[in-house]
Protein backbone atom coordinates (compact mmCIF):
# COMPACT_ATOMS: atom_id res chain seq x y z
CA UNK A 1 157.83 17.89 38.05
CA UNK A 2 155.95 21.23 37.97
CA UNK A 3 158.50 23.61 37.59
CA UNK A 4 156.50 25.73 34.69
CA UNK A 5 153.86 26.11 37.59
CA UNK A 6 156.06 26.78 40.70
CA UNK A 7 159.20 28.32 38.89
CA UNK A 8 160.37 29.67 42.48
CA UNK A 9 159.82 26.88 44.44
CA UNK A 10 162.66 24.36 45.53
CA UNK A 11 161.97 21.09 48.07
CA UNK A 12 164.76 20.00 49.53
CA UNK A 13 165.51 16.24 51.20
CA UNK A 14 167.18 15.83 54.16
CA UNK A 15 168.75 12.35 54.91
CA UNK A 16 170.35 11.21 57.85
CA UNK A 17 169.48 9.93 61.90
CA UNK A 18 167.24 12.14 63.90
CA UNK A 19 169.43 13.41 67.09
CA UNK A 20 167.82 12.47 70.67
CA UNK A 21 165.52 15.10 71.69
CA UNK A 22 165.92 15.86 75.41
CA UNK A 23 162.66 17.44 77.41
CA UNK A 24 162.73 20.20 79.43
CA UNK A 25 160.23 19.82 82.02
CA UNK A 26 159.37 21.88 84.79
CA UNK A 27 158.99 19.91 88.06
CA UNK A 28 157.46 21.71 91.15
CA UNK A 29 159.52 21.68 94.24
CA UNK A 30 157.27 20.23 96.66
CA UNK A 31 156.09 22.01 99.71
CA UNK A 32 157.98 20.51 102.57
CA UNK A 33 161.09 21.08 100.73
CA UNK A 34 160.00 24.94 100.58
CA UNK A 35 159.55 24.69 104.47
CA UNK A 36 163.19 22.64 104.99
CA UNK A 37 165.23 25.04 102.89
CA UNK A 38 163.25 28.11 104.91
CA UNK A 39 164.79 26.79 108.22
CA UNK A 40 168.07 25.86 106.74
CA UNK A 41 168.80 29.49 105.32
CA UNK A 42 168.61 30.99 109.08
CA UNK A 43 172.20 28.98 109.63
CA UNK A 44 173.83 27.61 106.67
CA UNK A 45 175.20 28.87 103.61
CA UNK A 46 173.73 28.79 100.01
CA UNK A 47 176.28 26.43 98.86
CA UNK A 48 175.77 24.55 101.59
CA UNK A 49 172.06 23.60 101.33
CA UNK A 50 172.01 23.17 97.54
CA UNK A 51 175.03 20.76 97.94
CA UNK A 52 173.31 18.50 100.29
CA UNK A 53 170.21 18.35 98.34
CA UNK A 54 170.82 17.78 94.75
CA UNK A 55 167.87 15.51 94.30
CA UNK A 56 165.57 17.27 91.77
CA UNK A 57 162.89 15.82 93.51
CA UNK A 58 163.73 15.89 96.80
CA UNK A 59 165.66 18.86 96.90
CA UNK A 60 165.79 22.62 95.39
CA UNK A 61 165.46 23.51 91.43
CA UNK A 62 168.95 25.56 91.96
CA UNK A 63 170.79 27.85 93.77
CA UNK A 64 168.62 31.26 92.31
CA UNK A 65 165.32 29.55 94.25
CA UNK A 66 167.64 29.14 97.77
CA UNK A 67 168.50 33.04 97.05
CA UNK A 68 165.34 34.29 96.05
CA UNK A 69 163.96 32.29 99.46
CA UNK A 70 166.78 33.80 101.60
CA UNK A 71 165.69 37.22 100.45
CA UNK A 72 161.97 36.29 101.61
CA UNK A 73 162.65 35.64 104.60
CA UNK A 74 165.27 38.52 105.74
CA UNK A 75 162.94 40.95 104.43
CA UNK A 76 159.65 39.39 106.48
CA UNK A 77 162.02 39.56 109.50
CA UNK A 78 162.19 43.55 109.42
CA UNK A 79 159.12 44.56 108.83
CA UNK A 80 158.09 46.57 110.96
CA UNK A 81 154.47 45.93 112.68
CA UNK A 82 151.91 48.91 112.32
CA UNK A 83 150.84 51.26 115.07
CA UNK A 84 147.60 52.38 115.85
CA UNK A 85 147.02 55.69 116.63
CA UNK A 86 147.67 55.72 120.35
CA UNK A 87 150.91 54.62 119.68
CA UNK A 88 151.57 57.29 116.99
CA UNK A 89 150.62 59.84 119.71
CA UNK A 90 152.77 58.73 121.69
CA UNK A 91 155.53 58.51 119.69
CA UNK A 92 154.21 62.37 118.82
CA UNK A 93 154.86 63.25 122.20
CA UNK A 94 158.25 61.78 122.70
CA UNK A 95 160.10 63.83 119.66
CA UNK A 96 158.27 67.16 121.48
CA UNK A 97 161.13 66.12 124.52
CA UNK A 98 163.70 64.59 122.37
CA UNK A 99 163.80 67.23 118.96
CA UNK A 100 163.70 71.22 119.32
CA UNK A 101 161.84 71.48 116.08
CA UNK A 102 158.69 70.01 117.40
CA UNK A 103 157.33 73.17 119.55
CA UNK A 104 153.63 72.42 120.23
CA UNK A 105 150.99 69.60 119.59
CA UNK A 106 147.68 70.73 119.41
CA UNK A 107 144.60 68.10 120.62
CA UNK A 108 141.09 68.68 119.86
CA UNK A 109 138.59 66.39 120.35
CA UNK A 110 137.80 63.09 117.73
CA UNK A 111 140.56 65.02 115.77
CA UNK A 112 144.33 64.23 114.31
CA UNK A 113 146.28 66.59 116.58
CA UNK A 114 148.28 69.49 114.89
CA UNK A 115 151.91 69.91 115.10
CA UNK A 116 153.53 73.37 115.00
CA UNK A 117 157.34 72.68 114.50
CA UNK A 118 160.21 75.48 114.17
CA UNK A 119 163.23 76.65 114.69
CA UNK A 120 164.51 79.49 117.23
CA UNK A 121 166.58 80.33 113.82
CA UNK A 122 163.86 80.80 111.51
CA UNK A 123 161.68 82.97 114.27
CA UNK A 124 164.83 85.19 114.15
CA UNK A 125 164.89 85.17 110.83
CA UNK A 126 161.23 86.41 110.34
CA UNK A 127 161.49 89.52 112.89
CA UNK A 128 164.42 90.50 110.81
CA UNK A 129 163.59 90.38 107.30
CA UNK A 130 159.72 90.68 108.06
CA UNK A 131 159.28 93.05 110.74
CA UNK A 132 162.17 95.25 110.42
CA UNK A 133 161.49 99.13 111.43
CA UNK A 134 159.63 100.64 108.63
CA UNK A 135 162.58 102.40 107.28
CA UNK A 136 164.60 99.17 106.69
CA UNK A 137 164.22 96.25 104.10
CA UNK A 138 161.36 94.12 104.57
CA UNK A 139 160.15 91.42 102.76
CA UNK A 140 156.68 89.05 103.07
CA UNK A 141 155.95 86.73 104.75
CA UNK A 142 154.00 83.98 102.84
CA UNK A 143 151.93 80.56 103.65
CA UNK A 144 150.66 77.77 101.24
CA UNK A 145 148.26 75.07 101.98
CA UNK A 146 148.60 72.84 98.96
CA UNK A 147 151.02 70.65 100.28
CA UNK A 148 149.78 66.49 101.35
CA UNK A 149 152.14 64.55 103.32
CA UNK A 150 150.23 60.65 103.08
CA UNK A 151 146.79 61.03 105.14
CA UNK A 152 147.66 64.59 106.52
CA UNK A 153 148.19 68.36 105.12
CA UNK A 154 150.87 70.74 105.70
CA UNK A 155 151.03 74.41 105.76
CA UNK A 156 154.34 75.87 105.21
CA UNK A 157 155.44 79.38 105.64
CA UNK A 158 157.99 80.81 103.46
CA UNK A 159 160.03 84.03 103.33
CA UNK A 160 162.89 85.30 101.28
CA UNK A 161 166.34 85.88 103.34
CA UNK A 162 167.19 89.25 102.66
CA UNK A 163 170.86 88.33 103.95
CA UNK A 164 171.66 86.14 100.54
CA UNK A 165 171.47 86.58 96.86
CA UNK A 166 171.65 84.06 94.10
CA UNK A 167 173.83 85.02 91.72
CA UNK A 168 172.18 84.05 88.08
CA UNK A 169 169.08 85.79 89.39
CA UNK A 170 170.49 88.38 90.90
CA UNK A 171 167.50 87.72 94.05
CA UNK A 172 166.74 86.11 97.52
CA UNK A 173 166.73 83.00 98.61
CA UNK A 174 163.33 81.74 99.93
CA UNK A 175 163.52 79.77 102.74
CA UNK A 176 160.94 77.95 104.88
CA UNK A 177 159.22 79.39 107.76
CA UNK A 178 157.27 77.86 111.08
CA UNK A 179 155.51 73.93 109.50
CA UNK A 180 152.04 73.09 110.67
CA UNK A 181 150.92 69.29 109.93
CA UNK A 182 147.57 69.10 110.44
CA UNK A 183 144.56 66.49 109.37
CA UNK A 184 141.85 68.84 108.44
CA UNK A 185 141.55 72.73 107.11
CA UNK A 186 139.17 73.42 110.27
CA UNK A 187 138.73 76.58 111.40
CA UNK A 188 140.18 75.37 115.01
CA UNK A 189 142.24 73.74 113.26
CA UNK A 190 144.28 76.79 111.73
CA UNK A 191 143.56 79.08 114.87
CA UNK A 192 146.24 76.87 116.41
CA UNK A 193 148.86 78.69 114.01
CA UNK A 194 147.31 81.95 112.82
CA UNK A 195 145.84 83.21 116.45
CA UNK A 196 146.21 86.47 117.86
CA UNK A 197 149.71 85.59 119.06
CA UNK A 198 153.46 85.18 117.33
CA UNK A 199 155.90 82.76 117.27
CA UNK A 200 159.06 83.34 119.48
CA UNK A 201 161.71 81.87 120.62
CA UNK A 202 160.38 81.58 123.98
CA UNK A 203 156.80 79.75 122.35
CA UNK A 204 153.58 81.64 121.76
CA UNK A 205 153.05 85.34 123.13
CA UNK A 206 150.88 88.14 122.44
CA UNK A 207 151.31 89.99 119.22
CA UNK A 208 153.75 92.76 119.14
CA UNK A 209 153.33 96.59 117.33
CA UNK A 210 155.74 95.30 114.74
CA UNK A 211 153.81 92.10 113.94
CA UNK A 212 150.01 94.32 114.16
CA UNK A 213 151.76 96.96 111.50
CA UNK A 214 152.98 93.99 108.91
């Protein structure tokens, strides 16, 4: 009728019947159903429990909400309940008798206590490579307080092992050293690991010529 006015513009007339028009509606799956399928997961099967309540009103939407309730529930059953810090210390003082590496706890009072840990491997490894006679090799032995483990600190010592070389840098290996974990940079606090004593393999004993020269 107006094609001088709307030269691009085509309407188009669709005849025919209308096809049903089916609703998707979400329907919440009520509470006590929730709680049945809970108790049902401990001892049947998926399968099982969605079989024997099809009802979409009575029963589960499908078989992902049984799975994804399932999962819930396994993964409530292992947590693991916190500890408060008595129980932490006393888990501290276990590993001191049950792992070599954990050589002394340190308590000081309304403080985290400090853990020195170590091998007899890596003490060996420092009096070789860092207190050698002063003709020989030697290289430095190093310490860096940067490092946060959650709510505490760790010191680490590091050295390079004189014994192997990479070869694309043609240099030493640094490995790590004696570990304190610590909660605070007190000065009690480091005296613990830096006093007037070395690590050996027999525990803490007065400094030795080689260890006052370095």
């Amino acid at each position: 009728m107006h094609s001088e006015k709307f030269p691009a513009l085509a309407v188009h007339e669709f005849k025919g019947c209308c096809p049903e028009l089916k609703h998707h509606a979400f329907v919440r799956t009520k509470p006590q159903v929730i709680d049945k399928i809970k108790e049902e997961v401990i001892v049947k099967k998926v399968g099982e429990i969605y079989s024997s309540n099809e009802d979409i009103l009575e029963g589960p939407s499908n078989r992902r909400q049984i799975y994804n309730i399932k999962a819930r529930s396994q993964t409530k059953s292992q947590v693991i309940p916190k500890a408060n810090f008595a129980d932490q210390v006393s888990a501290l003082e276990e590993l001191q008798h049950t792992m070599p590496f954990v050589k002394l706890i340190v308590r000081q009072y309304k403080k985290v206590p400090s853990v020195i840990l170590y091998t007899e491997e890596q003490i060996s490894d420092i009096k070789r490579f860092c207190c050698p006679p002063v003709t020989a090799e030697s290289t430095v032995l190093g310490f860096d307080k940067t490092f946060n483990l959650s709510n505490i600190h760790v010191t680490v010592s590091v050295y390079k092992c004189l014994a192997v070389k990479r070869r694309s840098a043609n240099d030493h290996f640094i490995f790590c050293g004696p570990l304190l974990l610590h909660g605070n940079s007190h000065k009690d606090t480091f005296f613990s690991f830096f006093p007037p004593f070395i690590w050996t393999t027999d525990g803490l004993s007065s400094s030795t010529n080689s260890w006052q020269r370095r």
